[in-house]
C-alpha atoms as a PDB file:
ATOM      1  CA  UNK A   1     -42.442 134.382  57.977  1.00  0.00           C
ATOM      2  CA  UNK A   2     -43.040 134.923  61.920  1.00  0.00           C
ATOM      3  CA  UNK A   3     -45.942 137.428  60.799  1.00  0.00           C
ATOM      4  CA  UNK A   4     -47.339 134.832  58.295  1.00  0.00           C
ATOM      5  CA  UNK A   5     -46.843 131.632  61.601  1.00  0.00           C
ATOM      6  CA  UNK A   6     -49.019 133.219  63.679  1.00  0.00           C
ATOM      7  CA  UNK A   7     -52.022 134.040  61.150  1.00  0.00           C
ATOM      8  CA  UNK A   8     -53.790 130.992  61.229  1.00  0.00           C
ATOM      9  CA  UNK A   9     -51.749 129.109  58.532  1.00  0.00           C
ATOM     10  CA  UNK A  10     -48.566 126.500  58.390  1.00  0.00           C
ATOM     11  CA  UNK A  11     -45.383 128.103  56.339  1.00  0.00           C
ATOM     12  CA  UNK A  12     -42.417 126.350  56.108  1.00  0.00           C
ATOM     13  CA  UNK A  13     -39.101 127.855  54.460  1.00  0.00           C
ATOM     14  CA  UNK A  14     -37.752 125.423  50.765  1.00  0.00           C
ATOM     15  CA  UNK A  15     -34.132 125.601  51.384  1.00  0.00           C
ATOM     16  CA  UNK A  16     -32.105 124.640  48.474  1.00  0.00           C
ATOM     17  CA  UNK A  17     -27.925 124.830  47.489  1.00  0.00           C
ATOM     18  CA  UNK A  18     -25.818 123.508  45.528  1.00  0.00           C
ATOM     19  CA  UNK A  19     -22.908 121.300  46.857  1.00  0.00           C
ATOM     20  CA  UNK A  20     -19.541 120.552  45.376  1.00  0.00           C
ATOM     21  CA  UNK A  21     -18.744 116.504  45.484  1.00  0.00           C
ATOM     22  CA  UNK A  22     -15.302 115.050  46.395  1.00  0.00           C
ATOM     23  CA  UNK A  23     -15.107 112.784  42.995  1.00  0.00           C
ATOM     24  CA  UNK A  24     -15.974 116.216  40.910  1.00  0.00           C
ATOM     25  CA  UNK A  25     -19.024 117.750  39.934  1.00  0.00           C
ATOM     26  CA  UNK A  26     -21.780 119.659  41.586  1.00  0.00           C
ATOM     27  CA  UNK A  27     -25.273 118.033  43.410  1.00  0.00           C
ATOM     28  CA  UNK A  28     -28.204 120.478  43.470  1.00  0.00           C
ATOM     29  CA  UNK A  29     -30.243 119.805  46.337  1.00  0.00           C
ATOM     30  CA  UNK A  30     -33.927 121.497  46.847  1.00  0.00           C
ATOM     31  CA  UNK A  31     -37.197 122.174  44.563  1.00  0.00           C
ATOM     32  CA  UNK A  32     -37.425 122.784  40.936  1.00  0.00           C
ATOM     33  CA  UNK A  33     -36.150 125.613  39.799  1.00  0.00           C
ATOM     34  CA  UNK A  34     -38.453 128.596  39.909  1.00  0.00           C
ATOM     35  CA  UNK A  35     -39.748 127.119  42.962  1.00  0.00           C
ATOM     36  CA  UNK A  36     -41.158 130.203  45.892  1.00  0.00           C
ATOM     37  CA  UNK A  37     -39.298 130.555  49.116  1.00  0.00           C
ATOM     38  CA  UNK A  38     -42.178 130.062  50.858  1.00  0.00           C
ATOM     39  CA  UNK A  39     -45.033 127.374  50.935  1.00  0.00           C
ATOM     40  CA  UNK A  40     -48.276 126.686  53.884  1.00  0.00           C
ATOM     41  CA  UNK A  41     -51.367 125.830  53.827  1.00  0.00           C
ATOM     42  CA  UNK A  42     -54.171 127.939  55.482  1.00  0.00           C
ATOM     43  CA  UNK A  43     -55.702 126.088  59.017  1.00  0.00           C
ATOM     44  CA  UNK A  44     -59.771 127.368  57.544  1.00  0.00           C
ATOM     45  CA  UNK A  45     -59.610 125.622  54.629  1.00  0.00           C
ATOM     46  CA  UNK A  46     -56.608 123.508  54.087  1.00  0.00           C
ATOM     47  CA  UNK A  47     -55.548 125.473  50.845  1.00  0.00           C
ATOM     48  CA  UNK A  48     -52.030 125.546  49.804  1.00  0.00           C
ATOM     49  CA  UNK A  49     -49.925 129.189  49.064  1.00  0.00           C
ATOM     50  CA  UNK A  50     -47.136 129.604  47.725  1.00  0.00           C
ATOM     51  CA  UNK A  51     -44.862 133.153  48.939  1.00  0.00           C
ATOM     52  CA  UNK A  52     -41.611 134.325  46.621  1.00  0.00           C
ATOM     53  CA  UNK A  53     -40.027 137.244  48.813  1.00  0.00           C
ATOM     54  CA  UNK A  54     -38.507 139.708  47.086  1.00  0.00           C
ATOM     55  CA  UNK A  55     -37.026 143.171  48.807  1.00  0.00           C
ATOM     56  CA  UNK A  56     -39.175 146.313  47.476  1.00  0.00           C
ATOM     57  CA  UNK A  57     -37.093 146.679  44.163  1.00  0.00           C
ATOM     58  CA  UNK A  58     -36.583 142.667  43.793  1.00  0.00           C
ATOM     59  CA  UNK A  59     -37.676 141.504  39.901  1.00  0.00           C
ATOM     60  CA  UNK A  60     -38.626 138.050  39.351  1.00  0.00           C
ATOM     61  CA  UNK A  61     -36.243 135.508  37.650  1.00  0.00           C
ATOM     62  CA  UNK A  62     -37.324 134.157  34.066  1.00  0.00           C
ATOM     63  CA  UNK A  63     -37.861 130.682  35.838  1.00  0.00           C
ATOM     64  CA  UNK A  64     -40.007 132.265  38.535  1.00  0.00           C
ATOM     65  CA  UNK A  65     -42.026 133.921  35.801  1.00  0.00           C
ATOM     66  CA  UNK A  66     -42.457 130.730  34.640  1.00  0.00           C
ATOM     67  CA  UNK A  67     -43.264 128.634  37.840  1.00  0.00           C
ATOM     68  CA  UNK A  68     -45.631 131.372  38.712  1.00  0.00           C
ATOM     69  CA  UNK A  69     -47.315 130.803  34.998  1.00  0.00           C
ATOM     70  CA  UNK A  70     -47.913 126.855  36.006  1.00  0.00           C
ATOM     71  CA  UNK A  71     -49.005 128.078  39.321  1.00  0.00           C
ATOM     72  CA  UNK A  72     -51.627 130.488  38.122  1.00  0.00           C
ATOM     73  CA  UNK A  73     -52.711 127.654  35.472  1.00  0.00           C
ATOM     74  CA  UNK A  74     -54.130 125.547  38.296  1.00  0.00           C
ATOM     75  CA  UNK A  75     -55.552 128.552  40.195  1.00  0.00           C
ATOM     76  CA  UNK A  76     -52.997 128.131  42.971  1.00  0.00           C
ATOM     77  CA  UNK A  77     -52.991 131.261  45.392  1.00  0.00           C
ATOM     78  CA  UNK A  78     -49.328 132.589  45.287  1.00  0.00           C
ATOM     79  CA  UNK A  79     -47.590 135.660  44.950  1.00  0.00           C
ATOM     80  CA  UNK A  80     -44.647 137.845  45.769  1.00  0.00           C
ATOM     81  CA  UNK A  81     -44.838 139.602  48.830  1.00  0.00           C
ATOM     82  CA  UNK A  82     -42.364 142.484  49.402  1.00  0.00           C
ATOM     83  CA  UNK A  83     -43.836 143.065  52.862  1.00  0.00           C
ATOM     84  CA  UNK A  84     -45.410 140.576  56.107  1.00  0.00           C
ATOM     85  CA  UNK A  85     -48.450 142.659  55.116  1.00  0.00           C
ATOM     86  CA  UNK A  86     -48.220 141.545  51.393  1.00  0.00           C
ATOM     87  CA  UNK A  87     -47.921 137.593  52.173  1.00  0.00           C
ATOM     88  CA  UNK A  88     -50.899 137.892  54.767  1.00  0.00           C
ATOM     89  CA  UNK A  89     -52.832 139.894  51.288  1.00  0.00           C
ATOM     90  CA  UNK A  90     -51.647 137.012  49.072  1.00  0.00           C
ATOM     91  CA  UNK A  91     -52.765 134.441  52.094  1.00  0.00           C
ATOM     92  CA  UNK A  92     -56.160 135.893  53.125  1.00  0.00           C
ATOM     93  CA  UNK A  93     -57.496 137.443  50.020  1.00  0.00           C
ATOM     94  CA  UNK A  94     -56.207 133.893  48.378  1.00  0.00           C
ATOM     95  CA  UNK A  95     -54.819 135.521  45.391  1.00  0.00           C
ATOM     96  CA  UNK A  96     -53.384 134.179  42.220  1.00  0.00           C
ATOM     97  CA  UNK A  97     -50.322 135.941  40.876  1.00  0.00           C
ATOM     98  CA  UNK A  98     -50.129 138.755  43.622  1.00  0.00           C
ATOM     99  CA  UNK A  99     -47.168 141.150  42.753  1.00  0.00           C
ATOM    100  CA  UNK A 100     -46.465 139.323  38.920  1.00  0.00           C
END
């Protein structure tokens, strides 16, 4: 994310959790589910991205597959990046399902 913060882009981390409440029952808090870890927008050109991080062996969930299907519907760069050097691909080369 540090790599991706200095490149000429915005990136902010979608923190989400579930929380137990005192009457009972569970509050999720956060995106949709399926929703990338990370999201910017590129300084140039003002486009959004969308970066799911995954270690090197990481598989995506069913509802990633999913969000990343709506995503690449509206031509929406995003990808997984398994790397700093994959995000700045997905970012620069503005590509649509990097890594699906």
């Amino acid at each position: 994310m540090i790599d991706v913060s200095k490149h000429d882009c915005h990136i902010f981390r979608t923190n989400t959790g579930t929380v137990e409440m005192k009457r009972g029952g569970y509050f999720r808090a956060g995106p949709p589910s399926g929703f990338p870890d990370l999201t910017g927008f590129k300084d140039s050109n003002g486009k959004i991205f969308f970066i799911e991080v995954k270690k090197r062996t990481g598989r995506a969930r069913e509802d990633q597959i999913q969000f990343h299907y709506m995503l690449s519907n509206h031509n929406i760069i995003h990808g997984i990046a398994r790397s700093p050097e994959d995000a700045l691909k997905i970012i620069d080369e503005e590509l649509v399902g990097y890594g699906f």
